[in-house]
Every structure is written in C-alpha cells, then in structure tokens.
C-alpha atoms as a PDB file:
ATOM      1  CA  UNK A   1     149.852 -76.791 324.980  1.00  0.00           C
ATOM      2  CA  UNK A   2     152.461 -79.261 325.338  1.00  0.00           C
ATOM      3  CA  UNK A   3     154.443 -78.623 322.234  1.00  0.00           C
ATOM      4  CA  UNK A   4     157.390 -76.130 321.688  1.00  0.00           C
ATOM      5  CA  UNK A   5     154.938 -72.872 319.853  1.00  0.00           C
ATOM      6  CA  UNK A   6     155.314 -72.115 316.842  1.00  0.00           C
ATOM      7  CA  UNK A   7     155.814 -67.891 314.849  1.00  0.00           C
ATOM      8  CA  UNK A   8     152.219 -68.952 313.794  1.00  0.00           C
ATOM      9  CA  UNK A   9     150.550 -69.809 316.903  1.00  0.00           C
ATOM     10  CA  UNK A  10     147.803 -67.819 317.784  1.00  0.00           C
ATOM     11  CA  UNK A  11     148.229 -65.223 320.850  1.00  0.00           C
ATOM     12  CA  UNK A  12     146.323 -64.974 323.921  1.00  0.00           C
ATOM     13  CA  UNK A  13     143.793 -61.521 322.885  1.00  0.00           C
ATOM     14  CA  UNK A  14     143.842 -63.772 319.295  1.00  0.00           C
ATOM     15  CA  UNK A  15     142.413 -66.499 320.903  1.00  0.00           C
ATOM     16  CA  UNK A  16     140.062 -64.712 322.479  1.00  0.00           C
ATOM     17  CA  UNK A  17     139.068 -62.965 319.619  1.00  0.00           C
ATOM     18  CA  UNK A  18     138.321 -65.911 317.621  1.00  0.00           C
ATOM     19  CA  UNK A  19     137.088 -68.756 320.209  1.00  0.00           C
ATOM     20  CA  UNK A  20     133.447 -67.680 320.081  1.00  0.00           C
ATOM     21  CA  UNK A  21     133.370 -68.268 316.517  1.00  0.00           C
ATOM     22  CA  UNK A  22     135.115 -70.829 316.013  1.00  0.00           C
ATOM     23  CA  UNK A  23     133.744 -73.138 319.473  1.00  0.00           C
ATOM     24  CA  UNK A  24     130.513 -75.556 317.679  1.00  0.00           C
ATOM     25  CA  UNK A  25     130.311 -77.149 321.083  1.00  0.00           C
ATOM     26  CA  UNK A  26     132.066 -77.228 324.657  1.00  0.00           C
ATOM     27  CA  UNK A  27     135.690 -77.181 324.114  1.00  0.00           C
ATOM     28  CA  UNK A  28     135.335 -79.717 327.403  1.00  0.00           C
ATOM     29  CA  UNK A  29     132.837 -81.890 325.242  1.00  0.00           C
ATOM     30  CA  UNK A  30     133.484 -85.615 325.640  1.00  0.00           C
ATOM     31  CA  UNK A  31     133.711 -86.466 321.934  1.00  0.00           C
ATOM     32  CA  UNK A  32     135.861 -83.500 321.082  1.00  0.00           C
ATOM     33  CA  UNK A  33     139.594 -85.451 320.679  1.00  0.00           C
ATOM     34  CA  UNK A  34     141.413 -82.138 319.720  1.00  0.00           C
ATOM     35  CA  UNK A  35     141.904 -79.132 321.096  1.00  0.00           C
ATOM     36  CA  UNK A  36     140.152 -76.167 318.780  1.00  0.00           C
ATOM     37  CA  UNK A  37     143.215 -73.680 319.873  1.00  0.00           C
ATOM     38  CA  UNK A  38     145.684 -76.404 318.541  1.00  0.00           C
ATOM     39  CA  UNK A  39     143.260 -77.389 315.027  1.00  0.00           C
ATOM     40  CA  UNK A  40     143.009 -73.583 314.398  1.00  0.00           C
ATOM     41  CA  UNK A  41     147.047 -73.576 315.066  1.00  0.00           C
ATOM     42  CA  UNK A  42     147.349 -76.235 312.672  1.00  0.00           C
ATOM     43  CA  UNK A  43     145.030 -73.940 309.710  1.00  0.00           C
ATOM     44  CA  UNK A  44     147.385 -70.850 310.830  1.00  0.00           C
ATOM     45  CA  UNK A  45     150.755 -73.077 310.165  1.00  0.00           C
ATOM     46  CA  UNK A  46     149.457 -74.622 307.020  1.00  0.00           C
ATOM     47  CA  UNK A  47     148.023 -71.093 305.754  1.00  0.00           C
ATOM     48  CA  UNK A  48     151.681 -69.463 306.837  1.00  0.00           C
ATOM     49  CA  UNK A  49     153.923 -72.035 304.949  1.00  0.00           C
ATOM     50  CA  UNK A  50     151.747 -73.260 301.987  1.00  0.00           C
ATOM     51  CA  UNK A  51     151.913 -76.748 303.038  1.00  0.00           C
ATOM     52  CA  UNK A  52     149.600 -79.816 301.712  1.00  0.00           C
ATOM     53  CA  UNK A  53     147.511 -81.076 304.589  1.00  0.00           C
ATOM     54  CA  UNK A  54     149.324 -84.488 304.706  1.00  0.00           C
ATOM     55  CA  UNK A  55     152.771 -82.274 305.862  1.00  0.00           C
ATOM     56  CA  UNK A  56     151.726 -80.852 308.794  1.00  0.00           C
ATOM     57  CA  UNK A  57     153.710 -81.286 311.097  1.00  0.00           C
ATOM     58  CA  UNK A  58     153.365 -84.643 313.690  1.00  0.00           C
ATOM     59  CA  UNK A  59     152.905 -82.468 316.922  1.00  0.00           C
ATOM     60  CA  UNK A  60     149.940 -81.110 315.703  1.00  0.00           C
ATOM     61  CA  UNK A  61     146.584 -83.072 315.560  1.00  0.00           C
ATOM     62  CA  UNK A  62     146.750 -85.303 313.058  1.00  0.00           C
ATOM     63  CA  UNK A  63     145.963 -83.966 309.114  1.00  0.00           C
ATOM     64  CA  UNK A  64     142.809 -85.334 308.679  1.00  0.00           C
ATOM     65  CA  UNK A  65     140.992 -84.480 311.864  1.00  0.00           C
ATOM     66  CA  UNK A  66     142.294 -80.606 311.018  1.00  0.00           C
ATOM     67  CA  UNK A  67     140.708 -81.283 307.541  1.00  0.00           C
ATOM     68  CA  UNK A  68     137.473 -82.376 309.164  1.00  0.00           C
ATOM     69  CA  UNK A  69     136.893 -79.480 311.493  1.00  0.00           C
ATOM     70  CA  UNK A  70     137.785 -77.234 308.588  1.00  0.00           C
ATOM     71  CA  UNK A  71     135.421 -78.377 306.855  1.00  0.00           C
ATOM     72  CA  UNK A  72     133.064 -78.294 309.639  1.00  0.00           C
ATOM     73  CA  UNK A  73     133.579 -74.454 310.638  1.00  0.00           C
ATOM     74  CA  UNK A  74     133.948 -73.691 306.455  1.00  0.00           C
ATOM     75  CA  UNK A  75     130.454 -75.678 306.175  1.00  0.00           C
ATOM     76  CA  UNK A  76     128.965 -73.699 309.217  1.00  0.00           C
ATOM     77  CA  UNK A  77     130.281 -70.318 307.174  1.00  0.00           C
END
C-alpha cells in the first residue's frame, strides 16, 4: 500500500478472512490494474462515510473501476 491508511482499511486477519471470496482471478493476473485489498478498501471507505462513488477519494483506485468490480463480485453473489 503506498498511501497513508485509512480508520476503514481492512486489517491483516480481515484480509485474510475475506480474500478467498472476494479473489475472481490471480491477484498477480496481468489484466488486473487494481489491487482487490485497495478496491475492497475503497467499498469499506465509501460504506463508512456515505459517500457517492464519484467522491472517493483520489488515492484510491479510481471510482469507476471500484464500481466495476462491485458489480462484478455483487453479480458473482
């Protein structure tokens, strides 16, 4: 992670918890662009401080790509 974390972030054991369901392909795949950790960080913030997509903040991946792989995992159930 090369950002400052933030209250929302997901922990270690969280992590953990949640990467098997959450990992649709290799997290080292070459057409994944964005880390899953830091998309699912991005869900966590928005979910935590009510935000519209288009506010999250600019050191996250960018709004529409978090969209998108919501979508994906909400589509996959």
């Amino acid at each position: 992670m090369r950002r400052k974390p933030y209250p929302s972030d997901l922990s270690e054991d969280e992590w953990a918890f949640v990467a098997p369901y959450l990992t649709l392909m290799k997290e080292d795949a070459p057409q994944r662009e964005h880390s899953p950790r830091e998309v699912f960080n991005a869900l966590r913030w928005l979910a935590r401080a009510g935000a519209p997509w288009r506010m999250l903040p600019h050191d996250f991946p960018p709004w529409a790509a978090v969209y998108q792989q919501f979508r994906r995992w909400s589509d996959a159930g």
